[in-house]
N, C-alpha and C. Protein backbone atom coordinates (compact mmCIF):
# COMPACT_ATOMS: atom_id res chain seq x y z
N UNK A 1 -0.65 -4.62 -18.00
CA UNK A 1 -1.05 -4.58 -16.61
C UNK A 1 -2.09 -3.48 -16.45
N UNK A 2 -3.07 -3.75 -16.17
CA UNK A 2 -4.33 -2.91 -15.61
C UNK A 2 -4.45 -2.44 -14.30
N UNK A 3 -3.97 -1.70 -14.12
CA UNK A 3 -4.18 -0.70 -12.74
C UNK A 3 -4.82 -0.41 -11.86
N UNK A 4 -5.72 -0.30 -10.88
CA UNK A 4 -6.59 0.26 -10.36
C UNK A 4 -6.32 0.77 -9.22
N UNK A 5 -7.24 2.48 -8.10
CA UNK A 5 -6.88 2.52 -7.01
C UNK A 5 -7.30 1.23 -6.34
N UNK A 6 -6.59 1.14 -4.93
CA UNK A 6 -6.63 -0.14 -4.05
C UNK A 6 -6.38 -1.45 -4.45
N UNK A 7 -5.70 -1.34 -5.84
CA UNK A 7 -4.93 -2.68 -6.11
C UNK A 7 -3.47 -3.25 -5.41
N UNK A 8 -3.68 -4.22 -5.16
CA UNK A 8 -2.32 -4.43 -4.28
C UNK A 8 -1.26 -4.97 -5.23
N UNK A 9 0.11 -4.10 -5.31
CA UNK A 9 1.28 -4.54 -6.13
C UNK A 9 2.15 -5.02 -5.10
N UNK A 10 3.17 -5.83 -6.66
CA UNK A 10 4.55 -6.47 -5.43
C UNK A 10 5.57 -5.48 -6.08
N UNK A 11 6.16 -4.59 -5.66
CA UNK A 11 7.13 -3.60 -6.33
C UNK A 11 8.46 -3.33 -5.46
N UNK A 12 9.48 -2.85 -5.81
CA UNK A 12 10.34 -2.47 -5.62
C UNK A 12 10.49 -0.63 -5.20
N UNK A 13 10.32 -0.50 -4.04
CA UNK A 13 10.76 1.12 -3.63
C UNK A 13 11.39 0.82 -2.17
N UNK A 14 11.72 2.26 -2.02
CA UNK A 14 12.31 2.13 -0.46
C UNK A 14 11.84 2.41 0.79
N UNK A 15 12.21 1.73 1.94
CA UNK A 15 11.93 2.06 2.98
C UNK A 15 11.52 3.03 3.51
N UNK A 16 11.16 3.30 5.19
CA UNK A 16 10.58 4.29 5.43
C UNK A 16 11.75 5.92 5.56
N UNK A 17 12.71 5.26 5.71
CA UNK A 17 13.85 6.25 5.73
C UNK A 17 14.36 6.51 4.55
N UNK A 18 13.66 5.78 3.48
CA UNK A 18 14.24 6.71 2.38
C UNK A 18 15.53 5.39 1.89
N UNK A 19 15.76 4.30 2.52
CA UNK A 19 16.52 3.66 2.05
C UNK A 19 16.48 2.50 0.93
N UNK A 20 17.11 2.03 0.33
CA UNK A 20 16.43 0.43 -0.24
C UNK A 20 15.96 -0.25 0.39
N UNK A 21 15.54 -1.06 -0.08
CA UNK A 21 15.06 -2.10 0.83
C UNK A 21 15.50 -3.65 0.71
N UNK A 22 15.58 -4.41 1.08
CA UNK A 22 16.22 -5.47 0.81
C UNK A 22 15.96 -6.39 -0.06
N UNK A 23 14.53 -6.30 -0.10
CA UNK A 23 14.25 -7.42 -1.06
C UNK A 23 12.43 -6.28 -1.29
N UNK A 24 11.83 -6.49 -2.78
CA UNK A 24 10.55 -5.69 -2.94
C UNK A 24 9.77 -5.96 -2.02
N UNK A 25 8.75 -5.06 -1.98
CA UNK A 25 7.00 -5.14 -0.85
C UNK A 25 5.80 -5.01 -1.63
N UNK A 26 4.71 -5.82 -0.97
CA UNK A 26 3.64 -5.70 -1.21
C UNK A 26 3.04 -3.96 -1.25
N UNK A 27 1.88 -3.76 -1.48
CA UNK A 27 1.27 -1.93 -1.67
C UNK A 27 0.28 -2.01 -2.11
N UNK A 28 -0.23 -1.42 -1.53
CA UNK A 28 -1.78 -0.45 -1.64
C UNK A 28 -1.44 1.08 -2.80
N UNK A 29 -2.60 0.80 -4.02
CA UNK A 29 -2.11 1.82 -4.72
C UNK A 29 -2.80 2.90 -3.89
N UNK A 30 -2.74 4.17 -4.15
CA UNK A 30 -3.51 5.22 -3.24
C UNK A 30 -3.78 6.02 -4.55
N UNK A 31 -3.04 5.53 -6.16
CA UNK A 31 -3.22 6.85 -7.20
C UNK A 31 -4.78 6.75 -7.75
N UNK A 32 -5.68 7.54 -7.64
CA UNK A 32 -6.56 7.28 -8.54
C UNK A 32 -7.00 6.81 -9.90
N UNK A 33 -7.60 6.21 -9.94
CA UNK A 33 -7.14 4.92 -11.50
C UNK A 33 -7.52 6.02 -12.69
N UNK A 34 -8.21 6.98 -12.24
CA UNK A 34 -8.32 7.50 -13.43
C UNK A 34 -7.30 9.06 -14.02
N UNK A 35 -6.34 8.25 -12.83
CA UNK A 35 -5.05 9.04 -13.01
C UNK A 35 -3.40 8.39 -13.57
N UNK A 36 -4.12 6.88 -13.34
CA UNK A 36 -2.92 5.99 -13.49
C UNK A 36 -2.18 6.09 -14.41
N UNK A 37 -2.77 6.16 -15.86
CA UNK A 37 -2.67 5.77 -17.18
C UNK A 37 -2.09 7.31 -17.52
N UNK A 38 -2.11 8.10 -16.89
CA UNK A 38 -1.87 9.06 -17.65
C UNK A 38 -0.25 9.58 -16.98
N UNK A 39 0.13 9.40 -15.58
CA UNK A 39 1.40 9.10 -15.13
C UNK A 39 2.49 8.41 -15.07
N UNK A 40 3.60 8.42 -14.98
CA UNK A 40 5.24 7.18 -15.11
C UNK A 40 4.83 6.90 -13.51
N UNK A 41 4.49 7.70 -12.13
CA UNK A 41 4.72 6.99 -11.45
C UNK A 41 3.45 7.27 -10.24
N UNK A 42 3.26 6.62 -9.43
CA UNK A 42 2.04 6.32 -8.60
C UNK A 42 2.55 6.11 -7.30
N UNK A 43 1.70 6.70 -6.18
CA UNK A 43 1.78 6.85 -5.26
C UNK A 43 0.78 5.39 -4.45
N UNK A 44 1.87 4.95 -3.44
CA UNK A 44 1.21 3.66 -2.58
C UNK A 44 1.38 3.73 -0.99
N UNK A 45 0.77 2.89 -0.61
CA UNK A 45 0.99 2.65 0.70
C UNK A 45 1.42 1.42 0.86
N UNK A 46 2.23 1.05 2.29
CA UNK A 46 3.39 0.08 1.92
C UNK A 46 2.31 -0.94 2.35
N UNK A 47 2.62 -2.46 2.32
CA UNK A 47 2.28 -3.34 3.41
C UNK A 47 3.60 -4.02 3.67
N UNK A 48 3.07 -4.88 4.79
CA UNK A 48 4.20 -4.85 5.49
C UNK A 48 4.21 -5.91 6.45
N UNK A 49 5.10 -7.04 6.63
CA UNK A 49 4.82 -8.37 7.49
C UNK A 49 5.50 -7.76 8.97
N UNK A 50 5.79 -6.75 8.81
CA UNK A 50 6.92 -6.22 10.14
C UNK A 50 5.45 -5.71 10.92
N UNK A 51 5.30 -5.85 12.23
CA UNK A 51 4.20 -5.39 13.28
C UNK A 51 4.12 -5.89 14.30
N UNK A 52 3.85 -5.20 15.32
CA UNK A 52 3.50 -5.80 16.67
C UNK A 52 1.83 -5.46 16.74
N UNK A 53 1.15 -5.89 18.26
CA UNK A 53 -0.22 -5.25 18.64
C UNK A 53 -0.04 -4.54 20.01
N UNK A 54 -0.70 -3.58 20.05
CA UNK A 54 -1.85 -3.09 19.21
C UNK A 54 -1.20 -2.03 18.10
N UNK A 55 -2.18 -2.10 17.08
CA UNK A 55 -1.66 -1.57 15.63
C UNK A 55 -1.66 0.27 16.09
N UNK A 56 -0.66 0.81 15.56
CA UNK A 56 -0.77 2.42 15.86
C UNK A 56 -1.68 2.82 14.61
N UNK A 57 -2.56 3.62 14.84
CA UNK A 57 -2.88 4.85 14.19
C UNK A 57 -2.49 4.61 12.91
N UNK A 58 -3.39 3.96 11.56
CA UNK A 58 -2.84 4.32 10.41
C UNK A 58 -2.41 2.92 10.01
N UNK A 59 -2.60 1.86 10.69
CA UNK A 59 -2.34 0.62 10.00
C UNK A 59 -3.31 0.11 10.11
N UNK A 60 -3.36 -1.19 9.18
CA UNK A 60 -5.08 -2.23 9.25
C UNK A 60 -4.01 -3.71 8.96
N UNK A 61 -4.78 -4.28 9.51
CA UNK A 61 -4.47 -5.93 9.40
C UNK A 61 -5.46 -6.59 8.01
N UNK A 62 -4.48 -6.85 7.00
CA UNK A 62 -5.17 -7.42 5.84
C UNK A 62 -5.56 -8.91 5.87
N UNK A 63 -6.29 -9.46 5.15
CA UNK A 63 -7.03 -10.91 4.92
C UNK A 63 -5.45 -11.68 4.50
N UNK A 64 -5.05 -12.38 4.67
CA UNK A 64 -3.94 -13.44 3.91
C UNK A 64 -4.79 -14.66 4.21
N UNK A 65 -3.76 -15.65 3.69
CA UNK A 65 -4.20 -17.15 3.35
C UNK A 65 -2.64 -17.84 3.54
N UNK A 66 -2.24 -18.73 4.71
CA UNK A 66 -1.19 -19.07 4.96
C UNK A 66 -0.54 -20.26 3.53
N UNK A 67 0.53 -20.29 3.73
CA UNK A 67 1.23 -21.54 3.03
C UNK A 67 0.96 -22.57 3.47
N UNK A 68 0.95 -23.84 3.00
CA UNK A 68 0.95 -24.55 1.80
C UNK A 68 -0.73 -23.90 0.67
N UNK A 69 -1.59 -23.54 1.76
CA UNK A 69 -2.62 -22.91 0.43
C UNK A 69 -2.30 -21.51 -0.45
N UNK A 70 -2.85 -21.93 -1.49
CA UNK A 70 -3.03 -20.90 -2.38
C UNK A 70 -3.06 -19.00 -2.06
N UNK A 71 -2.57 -18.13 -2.47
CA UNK A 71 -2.39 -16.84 -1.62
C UNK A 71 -4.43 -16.66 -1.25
N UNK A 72 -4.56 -15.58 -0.21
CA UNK A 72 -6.03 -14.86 -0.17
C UNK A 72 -6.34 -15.13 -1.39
N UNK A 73 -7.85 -15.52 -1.83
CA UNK A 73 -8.71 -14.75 -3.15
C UNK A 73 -8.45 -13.17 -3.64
N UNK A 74 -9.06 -12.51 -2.81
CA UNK A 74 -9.06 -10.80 -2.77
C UNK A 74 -7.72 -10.68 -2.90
N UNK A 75 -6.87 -10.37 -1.92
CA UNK A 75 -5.46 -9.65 -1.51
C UNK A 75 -4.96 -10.32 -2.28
N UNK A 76 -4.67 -11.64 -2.40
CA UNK A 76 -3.21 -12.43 -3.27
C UNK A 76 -2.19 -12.31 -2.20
N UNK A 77 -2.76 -11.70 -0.27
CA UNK A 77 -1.71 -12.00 0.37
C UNK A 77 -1.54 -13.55 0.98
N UNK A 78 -0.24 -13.94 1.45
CA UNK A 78 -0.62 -15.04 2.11
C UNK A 78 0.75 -15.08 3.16
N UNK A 79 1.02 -14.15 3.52
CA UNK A 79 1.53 -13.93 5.21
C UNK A 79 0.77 -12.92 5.94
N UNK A 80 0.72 -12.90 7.17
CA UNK A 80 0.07 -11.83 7.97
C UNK A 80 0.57 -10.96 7.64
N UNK A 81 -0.03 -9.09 7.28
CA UNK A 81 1.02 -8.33 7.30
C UNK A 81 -0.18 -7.26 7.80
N UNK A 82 0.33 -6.12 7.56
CA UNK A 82 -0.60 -4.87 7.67
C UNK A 82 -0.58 -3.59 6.50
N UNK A 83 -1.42 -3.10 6.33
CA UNK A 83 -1.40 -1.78 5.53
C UNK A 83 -0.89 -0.12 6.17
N UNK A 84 0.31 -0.32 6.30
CA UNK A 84 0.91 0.94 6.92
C UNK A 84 0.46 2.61 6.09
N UNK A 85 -0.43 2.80 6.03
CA UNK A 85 -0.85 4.50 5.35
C UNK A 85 0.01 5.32 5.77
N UNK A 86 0.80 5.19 7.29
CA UNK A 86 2.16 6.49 7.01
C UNK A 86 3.36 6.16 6.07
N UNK A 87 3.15 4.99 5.54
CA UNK A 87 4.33 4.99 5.11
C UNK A 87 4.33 4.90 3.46
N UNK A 88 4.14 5.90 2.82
CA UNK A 88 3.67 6.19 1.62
C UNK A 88 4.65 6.76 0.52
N UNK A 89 4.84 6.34 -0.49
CA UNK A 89 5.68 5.94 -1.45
C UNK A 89 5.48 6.02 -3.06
N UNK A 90 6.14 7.12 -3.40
CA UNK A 90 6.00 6.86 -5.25
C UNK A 90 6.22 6.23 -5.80
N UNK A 91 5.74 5.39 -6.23
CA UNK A 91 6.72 4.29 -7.06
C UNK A 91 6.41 4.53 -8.67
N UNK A 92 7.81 3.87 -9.37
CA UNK A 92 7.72 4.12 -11.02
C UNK A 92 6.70 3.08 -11.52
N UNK A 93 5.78 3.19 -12.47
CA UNK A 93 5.14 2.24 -12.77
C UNK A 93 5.73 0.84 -13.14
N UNK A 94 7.24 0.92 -13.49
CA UNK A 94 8.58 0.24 -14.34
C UNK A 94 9.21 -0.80 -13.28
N UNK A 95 8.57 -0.50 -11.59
CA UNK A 95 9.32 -0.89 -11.10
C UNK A 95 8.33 -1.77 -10.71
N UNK A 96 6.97 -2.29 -10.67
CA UNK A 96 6.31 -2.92 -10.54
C UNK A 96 6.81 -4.40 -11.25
N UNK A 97 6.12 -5.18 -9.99
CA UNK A 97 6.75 -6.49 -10.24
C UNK A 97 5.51 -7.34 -10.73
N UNK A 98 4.63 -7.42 -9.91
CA UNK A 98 3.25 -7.88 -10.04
C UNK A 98 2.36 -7.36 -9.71
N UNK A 99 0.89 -7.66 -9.65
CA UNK A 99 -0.14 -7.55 -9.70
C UNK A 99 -0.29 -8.74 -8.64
N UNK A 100 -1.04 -8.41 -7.22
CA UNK A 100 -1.20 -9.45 -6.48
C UNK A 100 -2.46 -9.60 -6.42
N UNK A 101 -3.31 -8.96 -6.02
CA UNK A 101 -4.87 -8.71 -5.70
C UNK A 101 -5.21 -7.44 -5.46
N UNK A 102 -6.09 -7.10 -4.26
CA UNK A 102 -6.97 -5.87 -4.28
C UNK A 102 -7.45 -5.59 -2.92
N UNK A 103 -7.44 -4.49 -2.16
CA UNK A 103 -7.88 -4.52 -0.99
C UNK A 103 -9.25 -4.57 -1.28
N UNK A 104 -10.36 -5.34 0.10
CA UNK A 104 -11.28 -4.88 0.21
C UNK A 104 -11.75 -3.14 0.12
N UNK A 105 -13.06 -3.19 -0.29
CA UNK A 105 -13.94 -1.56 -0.73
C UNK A 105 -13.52 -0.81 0.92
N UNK A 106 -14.27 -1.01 1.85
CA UNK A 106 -14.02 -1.20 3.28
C UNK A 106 -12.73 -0.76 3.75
N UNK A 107 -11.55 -1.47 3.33
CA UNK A 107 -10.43 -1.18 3.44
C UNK A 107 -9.88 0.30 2.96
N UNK A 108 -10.36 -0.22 1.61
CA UNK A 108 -9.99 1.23 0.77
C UNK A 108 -10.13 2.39 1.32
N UNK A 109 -11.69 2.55 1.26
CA UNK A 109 -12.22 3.77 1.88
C UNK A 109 -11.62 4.02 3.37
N UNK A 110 -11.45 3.50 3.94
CA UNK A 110 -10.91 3.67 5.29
C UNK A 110 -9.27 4.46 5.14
N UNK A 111 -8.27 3.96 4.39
CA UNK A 111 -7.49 3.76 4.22
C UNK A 111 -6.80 5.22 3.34
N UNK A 112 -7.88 5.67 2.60
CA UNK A 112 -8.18 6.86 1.84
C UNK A 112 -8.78 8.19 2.85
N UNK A 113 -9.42 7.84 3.56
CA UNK A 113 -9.81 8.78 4.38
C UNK A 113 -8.28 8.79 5.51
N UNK A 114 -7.87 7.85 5.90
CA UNK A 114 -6.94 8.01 7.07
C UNK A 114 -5.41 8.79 5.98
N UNK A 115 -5.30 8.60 5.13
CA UNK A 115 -4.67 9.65 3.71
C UNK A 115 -4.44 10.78 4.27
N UNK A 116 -6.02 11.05 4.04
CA UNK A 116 -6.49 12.50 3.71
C UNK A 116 -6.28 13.42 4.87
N UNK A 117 -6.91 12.83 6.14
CA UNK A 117 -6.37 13.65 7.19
C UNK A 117 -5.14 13.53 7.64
N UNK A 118 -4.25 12.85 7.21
CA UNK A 118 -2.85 12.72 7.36
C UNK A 118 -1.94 13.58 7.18
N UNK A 119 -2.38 13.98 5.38
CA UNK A 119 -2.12 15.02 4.94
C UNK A 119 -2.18 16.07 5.03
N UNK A 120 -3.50 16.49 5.52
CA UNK A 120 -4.06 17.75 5.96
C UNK A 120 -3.00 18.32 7.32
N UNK A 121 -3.42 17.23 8.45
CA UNK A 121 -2.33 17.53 9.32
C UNK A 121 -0.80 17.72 8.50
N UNK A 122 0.08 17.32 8.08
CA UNK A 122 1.04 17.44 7.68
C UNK A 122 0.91 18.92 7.09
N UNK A 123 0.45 19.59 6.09
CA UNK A 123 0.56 20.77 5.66
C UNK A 123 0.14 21.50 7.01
N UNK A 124 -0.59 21.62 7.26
CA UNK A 124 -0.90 22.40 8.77
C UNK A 124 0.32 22.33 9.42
N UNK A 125 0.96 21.51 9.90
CA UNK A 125 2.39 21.39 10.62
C UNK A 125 3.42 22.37 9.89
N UNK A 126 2.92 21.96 8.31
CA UNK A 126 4.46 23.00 7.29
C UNK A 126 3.83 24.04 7.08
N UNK A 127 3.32 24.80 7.50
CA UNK A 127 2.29 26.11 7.42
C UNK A 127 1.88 26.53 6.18
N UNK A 128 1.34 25.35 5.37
CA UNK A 128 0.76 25.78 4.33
C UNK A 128 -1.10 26.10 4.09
């Protein structure tokens, strides 16, 4: 399995509380690929068919391709879902199920920047 950032996996981690989850989720990798290979486990962002509108702060609505057709080209999604960036997740490389597709560049970058100041705020909050 070949890795890349903004590849979308089907994996097994937990919820936003820290719990299992019922059955695996789609993800946005967030690890840098030229960090992948050298770690057991990688950091993602969830996706997620759970959403209402309007989207809060930190989610994006991805491309899918409904059933009976074939999943998206790009994504490999094919239910509506969204890319939740607060809800971000280590996962073991071990626990990866598949390889679905890939967010759009667009996406990425967006998605990476909304990260970054996420984070920033967050340490600012823990007074680091």
């Amino acid at each position: 399995m070949s890795l890349h950032q903004g590849d979308i996996i089907y994996a097994d981690f937990p919820d936003p509380n820290g719990q299992p989850c019922a059955t695996p989720h789609p993800a946005m990798i967030l690890t840098r690929t030229d960090r992948i290979l050298a770690v057991n486990t990688i950091w993602v962002a969830a996706i997620s068919t759970q959403y209402t509108k309007p989207l809060p702060d930190g989610w994006k609505e991805l491309q899918y391709r409904s059933k009976p057709n074939p999943p998206h080209p790009t994504t490999g999604l094919w239910k509506p879902c969204v890319l939740k960036c607060d809800w971000r997740e280590p996962v073991e490389k071990t626990k990866i199920i598949q390889e679905l597709g890939r967010v759009p560049l667009d996406v990425l970058e967006w998605a990476l920047a909304w990260v970054k100041v996420d984070v920033e705020r967050l340490k600012r909050e823990r007074g680091h």
